[in-house]
Structures are given as structure tokens and as C-alpha cells.
PDB file of N, CA and C in Angstrom:
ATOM      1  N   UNK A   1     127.162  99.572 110.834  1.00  0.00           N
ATOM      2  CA  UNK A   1     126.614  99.223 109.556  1.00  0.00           C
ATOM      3  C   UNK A   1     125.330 100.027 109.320  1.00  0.00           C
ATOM      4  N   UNK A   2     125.273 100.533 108.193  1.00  0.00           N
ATOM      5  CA  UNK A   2     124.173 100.884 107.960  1.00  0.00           C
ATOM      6  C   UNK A   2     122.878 100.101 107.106  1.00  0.00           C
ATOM      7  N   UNK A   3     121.650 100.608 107.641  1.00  0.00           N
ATOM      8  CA  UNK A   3     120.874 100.056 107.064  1.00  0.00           C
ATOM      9  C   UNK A   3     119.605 101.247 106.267  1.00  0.00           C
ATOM     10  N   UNK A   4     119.462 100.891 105.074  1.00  0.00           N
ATOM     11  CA  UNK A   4     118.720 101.745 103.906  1.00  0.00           C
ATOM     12  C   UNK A   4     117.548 100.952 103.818  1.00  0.00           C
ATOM     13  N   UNK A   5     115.929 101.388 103.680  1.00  0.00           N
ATOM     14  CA  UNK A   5     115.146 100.371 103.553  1.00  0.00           C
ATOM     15  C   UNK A   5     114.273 101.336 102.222  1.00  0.00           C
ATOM     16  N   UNK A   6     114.065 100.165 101.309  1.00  0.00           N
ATOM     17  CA  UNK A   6     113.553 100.974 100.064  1.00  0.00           C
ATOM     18  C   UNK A   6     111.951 100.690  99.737  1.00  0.00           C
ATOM     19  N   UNK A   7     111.587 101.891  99.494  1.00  0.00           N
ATOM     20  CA  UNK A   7     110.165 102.204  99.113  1.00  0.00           C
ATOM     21  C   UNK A   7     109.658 100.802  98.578  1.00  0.00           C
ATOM     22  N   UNK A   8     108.372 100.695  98.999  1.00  0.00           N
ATOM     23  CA  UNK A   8     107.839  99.046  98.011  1.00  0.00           C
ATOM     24  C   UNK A   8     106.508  99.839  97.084  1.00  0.00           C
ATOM     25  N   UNK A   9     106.106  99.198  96.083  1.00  0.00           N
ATOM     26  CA  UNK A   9     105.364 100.016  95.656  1.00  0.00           C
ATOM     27  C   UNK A   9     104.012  98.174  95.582  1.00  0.00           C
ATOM     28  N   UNK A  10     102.737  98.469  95.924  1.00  0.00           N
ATOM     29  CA  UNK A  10     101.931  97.115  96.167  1.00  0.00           C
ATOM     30  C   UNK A  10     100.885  97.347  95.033  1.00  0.00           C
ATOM     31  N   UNK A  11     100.747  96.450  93.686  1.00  0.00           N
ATOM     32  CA  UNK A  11      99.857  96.873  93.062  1.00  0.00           C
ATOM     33  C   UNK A  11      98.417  96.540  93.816  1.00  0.00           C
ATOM     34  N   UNK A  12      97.268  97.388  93.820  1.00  0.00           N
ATOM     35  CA  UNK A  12      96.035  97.358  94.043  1.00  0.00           C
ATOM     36  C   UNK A  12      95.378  96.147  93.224  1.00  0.00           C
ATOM     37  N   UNK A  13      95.452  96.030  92.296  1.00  0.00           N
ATOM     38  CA  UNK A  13      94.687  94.976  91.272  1.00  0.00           C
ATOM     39  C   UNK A  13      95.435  93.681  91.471  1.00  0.00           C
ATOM     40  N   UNK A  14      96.715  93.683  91.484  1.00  0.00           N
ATOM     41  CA  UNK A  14      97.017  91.862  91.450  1.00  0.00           C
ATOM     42  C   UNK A  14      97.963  92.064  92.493  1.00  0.00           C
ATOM     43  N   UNK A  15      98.052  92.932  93.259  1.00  0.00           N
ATOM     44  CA  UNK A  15      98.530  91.713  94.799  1.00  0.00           C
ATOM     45  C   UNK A  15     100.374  91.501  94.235  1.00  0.00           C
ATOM     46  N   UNK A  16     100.943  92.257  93.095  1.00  0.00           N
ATOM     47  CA  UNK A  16     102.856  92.381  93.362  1.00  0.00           C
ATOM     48  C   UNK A  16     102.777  93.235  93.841  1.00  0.00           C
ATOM     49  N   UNK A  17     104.200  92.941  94.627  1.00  0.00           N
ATOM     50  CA  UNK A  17     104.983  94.305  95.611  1.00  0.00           C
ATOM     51  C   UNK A  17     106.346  93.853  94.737  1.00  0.00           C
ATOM     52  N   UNK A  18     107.158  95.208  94.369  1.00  0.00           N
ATOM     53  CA  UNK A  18     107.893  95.399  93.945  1.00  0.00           C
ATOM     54  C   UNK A  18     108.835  96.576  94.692  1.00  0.00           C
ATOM     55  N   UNK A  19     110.186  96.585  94.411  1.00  0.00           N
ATOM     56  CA  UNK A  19     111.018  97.850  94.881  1.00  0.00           C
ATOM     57  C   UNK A  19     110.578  99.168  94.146  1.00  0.00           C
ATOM     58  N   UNK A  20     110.146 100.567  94.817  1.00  0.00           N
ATOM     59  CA  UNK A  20     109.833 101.661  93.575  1.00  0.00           C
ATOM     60  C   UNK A  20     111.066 101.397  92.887  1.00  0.00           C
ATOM     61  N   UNK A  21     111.927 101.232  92.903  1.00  0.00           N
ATOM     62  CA  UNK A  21     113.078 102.106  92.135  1.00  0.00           C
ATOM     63  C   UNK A  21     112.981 101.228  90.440  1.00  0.00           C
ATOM     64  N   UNK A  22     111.792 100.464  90.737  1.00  0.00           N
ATOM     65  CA  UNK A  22     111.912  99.617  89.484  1.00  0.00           C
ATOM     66  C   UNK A  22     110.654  99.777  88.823  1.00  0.00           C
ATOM     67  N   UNK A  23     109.641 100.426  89.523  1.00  0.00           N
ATOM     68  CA  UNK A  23     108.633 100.800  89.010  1.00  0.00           C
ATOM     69  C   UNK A  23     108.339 101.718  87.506  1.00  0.00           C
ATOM     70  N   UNK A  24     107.743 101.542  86.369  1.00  0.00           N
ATOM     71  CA  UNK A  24     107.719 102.851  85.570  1.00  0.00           C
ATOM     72  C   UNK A  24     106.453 103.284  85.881  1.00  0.00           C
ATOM     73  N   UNK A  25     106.365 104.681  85.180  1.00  0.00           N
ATOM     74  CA  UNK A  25     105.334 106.064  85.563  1.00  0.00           C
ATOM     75  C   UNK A  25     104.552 106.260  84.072  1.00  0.00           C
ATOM     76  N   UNK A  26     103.316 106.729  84.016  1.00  0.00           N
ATOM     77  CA  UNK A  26     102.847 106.580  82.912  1.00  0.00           C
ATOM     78  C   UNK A  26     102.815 108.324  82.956  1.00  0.00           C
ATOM     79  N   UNK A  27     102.033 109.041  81.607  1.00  0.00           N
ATOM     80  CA  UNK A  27     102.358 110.424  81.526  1.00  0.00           C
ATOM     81  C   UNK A  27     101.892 111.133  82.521  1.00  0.00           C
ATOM     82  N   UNK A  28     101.134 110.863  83.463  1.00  0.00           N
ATOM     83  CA  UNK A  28     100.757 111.729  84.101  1.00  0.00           C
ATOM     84  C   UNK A  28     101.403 111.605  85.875  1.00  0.00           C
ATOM     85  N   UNK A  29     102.133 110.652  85.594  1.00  0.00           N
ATOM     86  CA  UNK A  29     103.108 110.425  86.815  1.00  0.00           C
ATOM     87  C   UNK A  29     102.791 109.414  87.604  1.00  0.00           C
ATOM     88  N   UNK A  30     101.369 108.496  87.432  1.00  0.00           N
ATOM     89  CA  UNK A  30     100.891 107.751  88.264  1.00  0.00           C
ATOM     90  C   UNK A  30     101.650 106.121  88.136  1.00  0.00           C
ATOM     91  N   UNK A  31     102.063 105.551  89.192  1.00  0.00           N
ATOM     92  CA  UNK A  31     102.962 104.215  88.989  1.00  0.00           C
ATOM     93  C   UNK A  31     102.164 103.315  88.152  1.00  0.00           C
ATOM     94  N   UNK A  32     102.966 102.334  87.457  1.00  0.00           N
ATOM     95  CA  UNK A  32     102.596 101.265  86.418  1.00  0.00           C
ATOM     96  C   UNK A  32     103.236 100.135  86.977  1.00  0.00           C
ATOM     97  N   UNK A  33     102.020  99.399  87.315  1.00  0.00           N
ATOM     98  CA  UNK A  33     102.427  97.632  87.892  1.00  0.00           C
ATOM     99  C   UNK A  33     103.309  97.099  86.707  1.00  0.00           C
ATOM    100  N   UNK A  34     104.438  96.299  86.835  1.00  0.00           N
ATOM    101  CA  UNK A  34     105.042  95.520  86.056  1.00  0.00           C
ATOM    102  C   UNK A  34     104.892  94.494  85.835  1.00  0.00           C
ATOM    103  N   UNK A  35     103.713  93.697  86.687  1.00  0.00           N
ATOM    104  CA  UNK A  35     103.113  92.642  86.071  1.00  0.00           C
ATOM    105  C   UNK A  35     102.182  92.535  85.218  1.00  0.00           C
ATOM    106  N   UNK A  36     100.960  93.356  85.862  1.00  0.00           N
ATOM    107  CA  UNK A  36      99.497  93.625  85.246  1.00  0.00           C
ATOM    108  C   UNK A  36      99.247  94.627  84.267  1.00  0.00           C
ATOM    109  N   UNK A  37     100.284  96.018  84.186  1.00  0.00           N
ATOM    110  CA  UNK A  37     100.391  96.989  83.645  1.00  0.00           C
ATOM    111  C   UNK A  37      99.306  97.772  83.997  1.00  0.00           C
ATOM    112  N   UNK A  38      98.873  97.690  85.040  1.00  0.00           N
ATOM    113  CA  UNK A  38      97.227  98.596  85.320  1.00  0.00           C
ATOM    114  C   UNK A  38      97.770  99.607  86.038  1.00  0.00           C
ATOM    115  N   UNK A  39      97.265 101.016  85.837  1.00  0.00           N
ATOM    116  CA  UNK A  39      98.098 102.164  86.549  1.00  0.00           C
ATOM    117  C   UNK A  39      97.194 102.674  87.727  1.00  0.00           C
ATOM    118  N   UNK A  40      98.262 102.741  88.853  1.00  0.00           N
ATOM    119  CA  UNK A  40      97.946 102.996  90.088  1.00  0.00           C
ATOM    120  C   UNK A  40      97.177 104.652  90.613  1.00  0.00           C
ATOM    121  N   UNK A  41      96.382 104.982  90.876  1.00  0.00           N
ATOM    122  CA  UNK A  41      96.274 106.610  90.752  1.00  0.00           C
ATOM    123  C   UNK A  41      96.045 106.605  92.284  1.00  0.00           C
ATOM    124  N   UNK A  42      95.906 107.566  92.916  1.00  0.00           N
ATOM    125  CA  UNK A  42      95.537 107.674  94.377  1.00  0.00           C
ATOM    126  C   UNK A  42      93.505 107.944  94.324  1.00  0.00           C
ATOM    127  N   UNK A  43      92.960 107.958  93.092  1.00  0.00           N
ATOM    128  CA  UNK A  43      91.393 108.299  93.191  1.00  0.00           C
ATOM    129  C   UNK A  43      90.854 106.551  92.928  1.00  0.00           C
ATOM    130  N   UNK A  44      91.911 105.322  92.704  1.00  0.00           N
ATOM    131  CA  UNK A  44      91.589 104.673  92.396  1.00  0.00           C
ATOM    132  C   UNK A  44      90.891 103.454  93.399  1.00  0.00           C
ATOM    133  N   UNK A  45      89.356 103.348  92.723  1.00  0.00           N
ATOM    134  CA  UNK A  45      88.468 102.071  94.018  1.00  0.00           C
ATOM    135  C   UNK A  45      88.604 101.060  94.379  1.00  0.00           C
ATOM    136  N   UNK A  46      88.715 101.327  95.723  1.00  0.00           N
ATOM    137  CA  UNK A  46      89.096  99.624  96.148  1.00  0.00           C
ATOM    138  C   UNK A  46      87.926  98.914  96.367  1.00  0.00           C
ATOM    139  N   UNK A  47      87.646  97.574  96.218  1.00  0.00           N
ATOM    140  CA  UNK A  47      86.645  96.954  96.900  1.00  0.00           C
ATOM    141  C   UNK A  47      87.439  96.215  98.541  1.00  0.00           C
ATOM    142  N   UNK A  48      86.112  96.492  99.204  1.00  0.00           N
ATOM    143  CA  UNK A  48      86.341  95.858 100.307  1.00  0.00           C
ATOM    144  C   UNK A  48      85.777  94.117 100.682  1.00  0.00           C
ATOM    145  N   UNK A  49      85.925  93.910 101.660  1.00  0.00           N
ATOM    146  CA  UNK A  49      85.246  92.429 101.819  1.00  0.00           C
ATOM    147  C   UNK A  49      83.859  92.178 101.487  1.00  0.00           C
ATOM    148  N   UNK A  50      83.309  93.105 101.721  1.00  0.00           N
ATOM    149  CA  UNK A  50      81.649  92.448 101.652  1.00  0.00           C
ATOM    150  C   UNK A  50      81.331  93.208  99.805  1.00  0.00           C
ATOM    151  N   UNK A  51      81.812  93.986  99.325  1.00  0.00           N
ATOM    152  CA  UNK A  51      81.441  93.624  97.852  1.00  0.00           C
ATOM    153  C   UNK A  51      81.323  94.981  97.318  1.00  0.00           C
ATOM    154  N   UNK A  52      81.059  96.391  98.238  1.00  0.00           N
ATOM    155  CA  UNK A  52      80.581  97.200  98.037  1.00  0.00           C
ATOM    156  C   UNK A  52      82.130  98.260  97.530  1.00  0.00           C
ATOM    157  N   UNK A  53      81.963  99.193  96.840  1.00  0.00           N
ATOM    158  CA  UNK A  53      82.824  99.827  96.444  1.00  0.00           C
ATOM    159  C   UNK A  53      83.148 100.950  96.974  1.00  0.00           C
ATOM    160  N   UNK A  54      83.979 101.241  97.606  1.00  0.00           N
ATOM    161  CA  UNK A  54      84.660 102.275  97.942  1.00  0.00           C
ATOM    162  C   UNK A  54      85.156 103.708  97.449  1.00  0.00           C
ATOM    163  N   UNK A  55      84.697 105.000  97.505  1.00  0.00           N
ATOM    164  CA  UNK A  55      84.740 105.984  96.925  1.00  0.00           C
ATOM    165  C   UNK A  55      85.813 106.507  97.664  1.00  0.00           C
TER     166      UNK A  55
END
């Protein structure tokens, strides 16, 4: 039997994980949460635990 395991895509801002294959892309190619609609970029800041922002 085979087994296929599919890409998850985790929004940064609200915490869904979804399958990519269901994800949409906004124009510049960067993924779009399907809950929150906030678009994912790879330059985008995370905060960490103690409050400070992450570059």
C-alpha cells in the first residue's frame, strides 16, 4: 500500500492548518489563509513569547 502525505500549509496569524492543495495564492504568489484571509509572505513577523518582534 502506498502512502502519499500532503503539504499542510499553518496560517501564522490564526493558528488553521489546512491541506496546500486547497490553499489560494494572491498576485504575487504568496499563500492566502482561508479562514482569516491574511497573506502569508516568507518576510512576514512573528512575535515570540516575551513580546518582542522578530525581524
Amino acid at each position: 500500500m502506498v502512502s502519499v502525505e500532503t503539504a499542510v500549509f499553518e496560517c501564522a496569524s490564526c493558528g488553521t492548518c489546512a491541506p496546500s492543495t486547497g490553499i489560494d495564492y494572491d498576485s504575487l504568489g504568496y499563500a492566502v489563509c482561508p479562514e482569516c484571509g491574511e497573506t502569508e509572505s516568507p518576510l512576514i513577523r512573528r512575535r515570540p513569547a516575551r513580546g518582542r518582534a522578530v525581524r
